[in-house]
Protein backbone atom coordinates (compact mmCIF):
# COMPACT_ATOMS: atom_id res chain seq x y z
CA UNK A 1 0.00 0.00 0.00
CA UNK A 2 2.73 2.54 0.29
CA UNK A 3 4.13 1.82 -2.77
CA UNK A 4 0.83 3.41 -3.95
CA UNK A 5 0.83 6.11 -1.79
CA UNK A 6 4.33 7.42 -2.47
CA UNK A 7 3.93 8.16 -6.15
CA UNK A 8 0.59 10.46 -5.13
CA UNK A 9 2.42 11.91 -2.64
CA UNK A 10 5.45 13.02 -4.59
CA UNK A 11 2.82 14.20 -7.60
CA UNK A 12 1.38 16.40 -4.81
CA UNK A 13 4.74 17.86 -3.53
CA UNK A 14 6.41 18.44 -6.92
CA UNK A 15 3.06 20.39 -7.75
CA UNK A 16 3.14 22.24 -4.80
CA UNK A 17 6.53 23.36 -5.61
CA UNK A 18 6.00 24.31 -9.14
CA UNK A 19 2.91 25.56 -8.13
CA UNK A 20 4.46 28.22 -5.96
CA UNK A 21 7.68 28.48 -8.69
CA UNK A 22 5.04 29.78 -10.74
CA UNK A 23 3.73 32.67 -8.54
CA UNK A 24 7.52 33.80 -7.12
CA UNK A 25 9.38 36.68 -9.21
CA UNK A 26 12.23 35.33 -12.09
CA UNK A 27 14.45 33.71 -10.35
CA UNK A 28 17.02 36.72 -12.52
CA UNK A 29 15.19 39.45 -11.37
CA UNK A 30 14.69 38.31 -7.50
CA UNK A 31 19.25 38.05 -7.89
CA UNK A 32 19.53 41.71 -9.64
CA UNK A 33 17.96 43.31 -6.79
CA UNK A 34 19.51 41.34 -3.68
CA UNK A 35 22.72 41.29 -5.32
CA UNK A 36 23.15 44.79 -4.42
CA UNK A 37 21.21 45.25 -1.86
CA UNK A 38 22.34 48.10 0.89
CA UNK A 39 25.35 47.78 -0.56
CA UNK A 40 26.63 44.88 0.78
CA UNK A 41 29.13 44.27 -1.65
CA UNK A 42 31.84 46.37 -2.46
CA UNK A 43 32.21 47.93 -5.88
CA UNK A 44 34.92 45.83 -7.32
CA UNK A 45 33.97 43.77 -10.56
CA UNK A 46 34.02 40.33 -10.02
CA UNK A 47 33.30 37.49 -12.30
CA UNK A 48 29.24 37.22 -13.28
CA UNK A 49 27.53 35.26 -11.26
CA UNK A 50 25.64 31.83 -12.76
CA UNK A 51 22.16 33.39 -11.80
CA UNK A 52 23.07 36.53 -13.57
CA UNK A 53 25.02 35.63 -16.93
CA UNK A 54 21.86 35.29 -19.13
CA UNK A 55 20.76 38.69 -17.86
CA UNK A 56 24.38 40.12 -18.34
CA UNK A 57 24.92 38.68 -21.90
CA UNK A 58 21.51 40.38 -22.87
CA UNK A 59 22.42 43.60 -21.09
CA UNK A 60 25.78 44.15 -23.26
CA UNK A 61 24.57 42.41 -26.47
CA UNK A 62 27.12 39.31 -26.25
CA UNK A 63 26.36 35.78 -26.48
CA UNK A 64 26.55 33.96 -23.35
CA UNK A 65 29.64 32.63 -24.09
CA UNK A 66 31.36 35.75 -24.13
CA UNK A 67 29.94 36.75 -20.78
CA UNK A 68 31.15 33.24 -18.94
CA UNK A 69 34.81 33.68 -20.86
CA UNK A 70 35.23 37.81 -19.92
CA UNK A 71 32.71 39.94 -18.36
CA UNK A 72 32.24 41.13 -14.72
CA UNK A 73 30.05 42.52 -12.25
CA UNK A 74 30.34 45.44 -9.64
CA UNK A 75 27.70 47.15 -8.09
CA UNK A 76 27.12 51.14 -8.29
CA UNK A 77 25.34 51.92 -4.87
CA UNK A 78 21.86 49.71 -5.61
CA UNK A 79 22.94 49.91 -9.14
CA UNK A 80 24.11 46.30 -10.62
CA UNK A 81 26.81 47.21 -13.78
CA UNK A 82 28.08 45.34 -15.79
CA UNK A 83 31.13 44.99 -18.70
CA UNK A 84 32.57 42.92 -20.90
CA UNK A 85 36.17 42.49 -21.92
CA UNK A 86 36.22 43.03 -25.60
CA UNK A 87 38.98 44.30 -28.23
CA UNK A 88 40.12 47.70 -26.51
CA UNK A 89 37.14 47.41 -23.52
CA UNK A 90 38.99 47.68 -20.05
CA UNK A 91 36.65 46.51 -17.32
CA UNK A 92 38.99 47.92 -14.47
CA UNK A 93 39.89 51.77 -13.32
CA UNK A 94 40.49 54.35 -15.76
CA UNK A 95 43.81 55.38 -15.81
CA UNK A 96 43.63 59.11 -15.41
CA UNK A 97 47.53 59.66 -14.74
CA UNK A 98 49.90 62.07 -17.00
CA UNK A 99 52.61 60.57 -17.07
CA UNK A 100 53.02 56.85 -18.44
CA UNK A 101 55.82 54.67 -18.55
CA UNK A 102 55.10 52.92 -21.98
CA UNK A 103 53.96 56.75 -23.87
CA UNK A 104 57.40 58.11 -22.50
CA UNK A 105 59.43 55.31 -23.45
CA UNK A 106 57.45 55.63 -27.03
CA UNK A 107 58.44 58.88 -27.47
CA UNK A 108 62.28 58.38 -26.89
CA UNK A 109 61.88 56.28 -30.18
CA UNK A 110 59.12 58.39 -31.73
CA UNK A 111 60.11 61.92 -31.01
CA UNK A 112 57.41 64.04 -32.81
CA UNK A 113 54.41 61.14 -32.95
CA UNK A 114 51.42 63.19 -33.30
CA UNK A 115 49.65 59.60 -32.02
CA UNK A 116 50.70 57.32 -29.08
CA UNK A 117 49.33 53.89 -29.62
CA UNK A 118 47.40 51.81 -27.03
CA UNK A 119 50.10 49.55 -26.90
CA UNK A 120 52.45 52.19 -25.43
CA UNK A 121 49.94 53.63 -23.20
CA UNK A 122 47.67 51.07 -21.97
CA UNK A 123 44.19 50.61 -22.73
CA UNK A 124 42.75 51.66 -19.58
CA UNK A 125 44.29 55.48 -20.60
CA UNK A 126 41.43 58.06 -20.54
CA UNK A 127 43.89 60.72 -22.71
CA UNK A 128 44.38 60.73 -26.67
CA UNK A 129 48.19 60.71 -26.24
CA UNK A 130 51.16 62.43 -28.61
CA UNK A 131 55.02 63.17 -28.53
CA UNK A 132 56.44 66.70 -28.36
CA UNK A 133 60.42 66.65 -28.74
CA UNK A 134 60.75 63.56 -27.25
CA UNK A 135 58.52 63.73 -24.19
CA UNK A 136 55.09 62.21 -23.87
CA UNK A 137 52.01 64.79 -23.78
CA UNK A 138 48.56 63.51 -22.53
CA UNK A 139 45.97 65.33 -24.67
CA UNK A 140 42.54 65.86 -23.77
CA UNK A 141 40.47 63.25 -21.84
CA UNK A 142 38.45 61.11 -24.57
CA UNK A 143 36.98 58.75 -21.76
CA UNK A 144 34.28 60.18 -18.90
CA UNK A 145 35.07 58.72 -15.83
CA UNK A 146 32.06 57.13 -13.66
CA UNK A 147 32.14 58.08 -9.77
CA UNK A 148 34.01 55.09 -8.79
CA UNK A 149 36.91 55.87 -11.08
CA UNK A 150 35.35 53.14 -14.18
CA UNK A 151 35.15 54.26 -17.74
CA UNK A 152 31.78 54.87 -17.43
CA UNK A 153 31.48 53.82 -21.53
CA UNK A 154 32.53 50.52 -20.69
CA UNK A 155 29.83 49.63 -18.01
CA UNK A 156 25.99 49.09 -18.54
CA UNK A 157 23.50 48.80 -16.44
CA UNK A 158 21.80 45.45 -15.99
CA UNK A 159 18.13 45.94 -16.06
């Protein structure tokens, strides 16, 4: 007689639970908004997290692939942000120095370089970069930086 019982039961408890499944919020959504709750977590990107990657990968228009090889996380006060490391897309601080290693070390070999590539000055530069007799001259800023020092280009918000 149990055997027959069991099989009803289980029926009943697996429709209970999809039953109520059903009625909660996405299970997405319900992450987004705890995830930064009261800010809790600090504001450093971290890797996206498995309940979030679909969301993430719709957010910056990447397959989902792209988001579980290279994207990241960080939270913005109650704001959830999120970016993806693509060709020349730096995910970490803006660099807002004016004075580079690599652009000076260009310019010893490029003297009057009206351009300083990214390769010299780092991708995470928020200056269009050039050579005057020899020395390295940061340009005007061709990057906004967000309030958390992020190139605020390079982070959406995940909605």
């Amino acid at each position: 007689m149990s055997a027959r019982v069991r099989p009803k039961a289980c029926a009943l408890a697996a429709g209970l639970t999809l039953g109520a499944l059903s009625l909660a919020p996405p299970a997405t959504a319900l992450s987004r908004a705890a995830y930064c709750a009261a800010g809790a977590r600090s504001g450093a990107p971290v890797p996206v997290p498995k309940a979030l990657k679909a969301e993430v990968a719709r957010t910056l228009g990447v397959p989902l692939d792209l988001v579980r090889r290279g994207a990241f996380v960080r939270c913005a006060g109650a704001k959830l942000l999120a970016c993806w490391v693509g060709a020349n897309l730096n995910c970490g601080k803006a660099n807002a120095r004016r004075s580079l290693t690599g652009a000076t070390a260009y310019c010893r070999a490029n003297p009057n370089a009206d351009f300083i590539p990214m390769v010299a000055t780092g991708h995470d530069t928020i200056y269009a970069w050039r050579c005057a007799g020899g020395r390295a001259v940061a340009g005007k800023a061709v990057r906004a930086v967000d309030p958390d020092g992020y190139d605020a280009g390079n982070w959406k918000e995940v909605r």
